[in-house]
Protein backbone atom coordinates (compact mmCIF):
# COMPACT_ATOMS: atom_id res chain seq x y z
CA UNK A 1 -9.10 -39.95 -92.50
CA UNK A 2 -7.41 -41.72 -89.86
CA UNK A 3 -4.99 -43.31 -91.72
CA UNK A 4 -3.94 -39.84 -93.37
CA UNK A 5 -3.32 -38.09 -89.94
CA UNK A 6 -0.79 -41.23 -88.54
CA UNK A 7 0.45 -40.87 -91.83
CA UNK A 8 0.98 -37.23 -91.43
CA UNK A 9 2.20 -37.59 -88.01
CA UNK A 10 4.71 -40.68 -89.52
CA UNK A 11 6.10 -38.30 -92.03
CA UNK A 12 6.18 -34.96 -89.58
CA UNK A 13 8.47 -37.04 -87.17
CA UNK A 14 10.70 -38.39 -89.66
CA UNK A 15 11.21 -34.95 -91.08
CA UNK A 16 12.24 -33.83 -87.77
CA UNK A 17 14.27 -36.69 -86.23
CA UNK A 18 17.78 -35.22 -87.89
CA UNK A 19 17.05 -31.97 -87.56
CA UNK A 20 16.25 -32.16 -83.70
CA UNK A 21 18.74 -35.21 -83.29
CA UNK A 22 21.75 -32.13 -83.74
CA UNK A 23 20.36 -30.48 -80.92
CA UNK A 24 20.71 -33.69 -78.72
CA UNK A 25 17.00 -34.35 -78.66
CA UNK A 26 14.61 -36.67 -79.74
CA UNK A 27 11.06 -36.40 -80.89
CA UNK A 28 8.76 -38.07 -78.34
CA UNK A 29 4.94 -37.43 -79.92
CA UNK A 30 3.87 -35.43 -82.26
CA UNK A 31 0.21 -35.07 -82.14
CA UNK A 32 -1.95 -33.13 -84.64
CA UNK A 33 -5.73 -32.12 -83.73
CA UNK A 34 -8.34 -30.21 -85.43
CA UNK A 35 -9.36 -26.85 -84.18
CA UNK A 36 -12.13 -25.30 -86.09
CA UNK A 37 -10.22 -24.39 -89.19
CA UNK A 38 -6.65 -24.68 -88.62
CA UNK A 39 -5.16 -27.56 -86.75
CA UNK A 40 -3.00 -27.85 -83.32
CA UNK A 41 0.35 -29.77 -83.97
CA UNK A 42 1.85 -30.22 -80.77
CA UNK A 43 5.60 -31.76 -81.09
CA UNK A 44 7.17 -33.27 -77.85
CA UNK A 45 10.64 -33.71 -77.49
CA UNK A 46 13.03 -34.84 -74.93
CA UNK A 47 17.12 -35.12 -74.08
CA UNK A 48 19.81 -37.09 -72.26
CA UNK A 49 19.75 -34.07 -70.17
CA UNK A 50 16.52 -33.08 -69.93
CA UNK A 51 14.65 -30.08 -71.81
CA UNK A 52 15.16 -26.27 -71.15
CA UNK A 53 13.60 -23.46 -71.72
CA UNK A 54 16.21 -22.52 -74.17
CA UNK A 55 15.94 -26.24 -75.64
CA UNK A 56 12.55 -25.71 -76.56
CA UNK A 57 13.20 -22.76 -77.66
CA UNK A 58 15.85 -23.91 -80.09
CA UNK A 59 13.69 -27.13 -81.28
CA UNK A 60 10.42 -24.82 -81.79
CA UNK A 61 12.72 -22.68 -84.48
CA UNK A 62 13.98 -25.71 -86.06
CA UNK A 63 11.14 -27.38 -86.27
CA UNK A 64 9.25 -24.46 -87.57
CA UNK A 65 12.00 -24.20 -90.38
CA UNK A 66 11.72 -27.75 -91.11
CA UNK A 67 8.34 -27.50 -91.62
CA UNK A 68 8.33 -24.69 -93.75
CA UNK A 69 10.85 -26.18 -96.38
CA UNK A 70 8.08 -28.85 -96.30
CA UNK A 71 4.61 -29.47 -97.61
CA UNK A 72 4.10 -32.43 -95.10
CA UNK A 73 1.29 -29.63 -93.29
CA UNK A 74 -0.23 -28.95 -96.90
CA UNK A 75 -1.87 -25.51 -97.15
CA UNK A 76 -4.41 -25.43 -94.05
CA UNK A 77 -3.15 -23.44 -91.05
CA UNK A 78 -1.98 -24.78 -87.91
CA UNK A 79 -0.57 -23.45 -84.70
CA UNK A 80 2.55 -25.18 -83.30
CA UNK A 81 3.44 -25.84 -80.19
CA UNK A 82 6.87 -27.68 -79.28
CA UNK A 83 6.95 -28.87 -75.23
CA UNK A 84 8.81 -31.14 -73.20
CA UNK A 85 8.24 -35.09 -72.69
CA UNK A 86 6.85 -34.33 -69.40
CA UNK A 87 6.50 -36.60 -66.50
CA UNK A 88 2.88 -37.47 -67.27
CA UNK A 89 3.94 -39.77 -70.45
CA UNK A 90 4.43 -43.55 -69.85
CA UNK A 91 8.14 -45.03 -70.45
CA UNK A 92 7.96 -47.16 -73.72
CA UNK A 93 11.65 -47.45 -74.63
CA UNK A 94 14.85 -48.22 -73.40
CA UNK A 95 15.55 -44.21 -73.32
CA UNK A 96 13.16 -43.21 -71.13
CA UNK A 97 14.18 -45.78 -68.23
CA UNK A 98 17.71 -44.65 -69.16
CA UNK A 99 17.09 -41.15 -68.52
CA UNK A 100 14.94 -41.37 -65.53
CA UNK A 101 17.68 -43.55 -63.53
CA UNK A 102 17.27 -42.66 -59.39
CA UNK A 103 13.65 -41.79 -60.13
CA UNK A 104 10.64 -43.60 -58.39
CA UNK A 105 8.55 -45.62 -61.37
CA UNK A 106 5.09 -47.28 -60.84
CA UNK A 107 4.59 -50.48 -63.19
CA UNK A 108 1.79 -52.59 -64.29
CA UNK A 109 3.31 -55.88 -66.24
CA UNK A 110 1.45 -57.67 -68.23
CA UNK A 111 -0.01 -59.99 -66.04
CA UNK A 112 -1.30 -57.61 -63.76
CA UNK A 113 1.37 -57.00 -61.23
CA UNK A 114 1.99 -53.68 -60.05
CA UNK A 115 5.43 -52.85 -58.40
CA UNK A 116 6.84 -49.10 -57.24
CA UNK A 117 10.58 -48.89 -57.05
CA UNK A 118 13.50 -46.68 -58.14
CA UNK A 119 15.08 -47.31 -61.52
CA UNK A 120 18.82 -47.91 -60.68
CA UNK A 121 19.71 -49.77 -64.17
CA UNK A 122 18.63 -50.04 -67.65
CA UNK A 123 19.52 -51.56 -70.75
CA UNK A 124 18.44 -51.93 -74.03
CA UNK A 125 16.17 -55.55 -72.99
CA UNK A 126 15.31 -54.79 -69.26
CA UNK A 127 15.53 -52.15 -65.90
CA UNK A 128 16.29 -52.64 -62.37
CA UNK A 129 14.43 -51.73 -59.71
CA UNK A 130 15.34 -50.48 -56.35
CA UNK A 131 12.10 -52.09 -54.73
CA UNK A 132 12.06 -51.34 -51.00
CA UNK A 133 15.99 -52.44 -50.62
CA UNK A 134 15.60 -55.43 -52.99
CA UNK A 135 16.72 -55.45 -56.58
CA UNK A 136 13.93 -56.24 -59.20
CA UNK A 137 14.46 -56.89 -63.19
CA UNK A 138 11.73 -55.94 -64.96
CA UNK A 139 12.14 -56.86 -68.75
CA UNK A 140 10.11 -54.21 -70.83
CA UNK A 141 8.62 -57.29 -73.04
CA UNK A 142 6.54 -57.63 -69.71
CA UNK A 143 5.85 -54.30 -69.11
CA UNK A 144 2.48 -53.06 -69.22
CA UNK A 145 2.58 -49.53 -67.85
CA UNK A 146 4.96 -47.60 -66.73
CA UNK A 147 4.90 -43.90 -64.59
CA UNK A 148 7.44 -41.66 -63.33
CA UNK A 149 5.72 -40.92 -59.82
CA UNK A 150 6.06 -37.18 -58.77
CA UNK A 151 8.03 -36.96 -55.61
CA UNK A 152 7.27 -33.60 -53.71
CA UNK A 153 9.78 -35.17 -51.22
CA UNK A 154 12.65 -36.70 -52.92
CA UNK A 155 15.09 -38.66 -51.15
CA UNK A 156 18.12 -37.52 -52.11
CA UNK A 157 20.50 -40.07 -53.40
CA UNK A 158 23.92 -40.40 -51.12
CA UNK A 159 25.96 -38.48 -53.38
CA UNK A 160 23.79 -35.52 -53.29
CA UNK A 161 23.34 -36.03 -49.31
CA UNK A 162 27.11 -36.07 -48.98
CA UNK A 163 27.37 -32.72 -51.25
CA UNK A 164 24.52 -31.45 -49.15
CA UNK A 165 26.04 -32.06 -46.20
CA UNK A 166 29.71 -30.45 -47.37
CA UNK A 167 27.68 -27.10 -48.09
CA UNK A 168 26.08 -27.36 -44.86
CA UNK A 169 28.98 -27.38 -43.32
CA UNK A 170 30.82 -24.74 -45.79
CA UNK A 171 27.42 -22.57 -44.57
CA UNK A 172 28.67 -22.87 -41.08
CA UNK A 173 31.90 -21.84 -41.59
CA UNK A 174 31.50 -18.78 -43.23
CA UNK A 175 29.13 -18.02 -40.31
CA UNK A 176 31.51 -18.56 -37.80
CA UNK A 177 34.10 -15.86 -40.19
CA UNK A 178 31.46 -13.32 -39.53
């Protein structure tokens, strides 16, 4: 039984990988679960630029279509439900270090090290870390874990503190034109 729902789940994501690649977005998990007599398939997908509202939107039609030209889902109902990667998934692949560069990462390597820094590089073989001023390659062969960590706080990087300051200042101008 096991072995027919990763096949499922192989075949579901290969179905959808063009179709969702021409809307700039790639499928992250697709996980199918039983629910009394139909079944929840849950697709997530992610972008280079993050997922919208209207993203999801967009995929959850497509991938509804896609699905319906298909008999990958066979005849028993299921509910679907298309969301974004979301913060709380581990990065496994080059992609997801690539597009979470400036954010604060937890990792466990392999050997049981565990080092919080901000991602500053990436590359297909390795990421850099930003680890309390210090740069830090981390190849992703060694790579145990990784987390985005949710920053209520961010530290904004320079850029954005120099166009922060600009419309600070911009602010107080048109105060002083009142």
């Amino acid at each position: 039984m096991a072995r027919q729902q990763d096949a499922v789940r192989d075949q579901i994501e290969q179905e959808l990988a063009a179709p969702l690649s021409a809307l700039g977005l790639d499928v992250e998990a697709v996980e199918l679960t039983p629910a009394g007599k139909r079944r929840i398939l849950r697709i997530a997908v992610d972008g280079d630029d993050g997922v919208t509202l209207d993203d999801v939107a967009d995929a959850t039609r497509t991938v509804s279509q896609v699905l319906d030209e298909s008999d990958v889902m066979g005849e028993q109902p299921y509910t679907l439900e298309v969301t974004s990667r979301g913060v709380d998934r581990p990065l496994t692949l080059p992609r997801h270090w690539r597009r979470n560069t400036s954010r604060l990462v937890k990792v466990t390597t392999s050997d049981g090290q565990t080092v919080t820094g901000r991602i500053v590089d990436s590359s297909a073989e390795a990421a850099t870390l930003d680890v309390d001023g210090a740069r830090h390659e981390i190849a992703y062969a060694d790579v145990a874990k990784a987390l985005v960590q949710v920053e209520l706080n961010r530290r904004l990087d320079p850029e954005d503190e120099a166009a922060d300051e600009t419309d600070d200042q911009t602010d107080d101008e048109d105060e002083d034109d009142s």
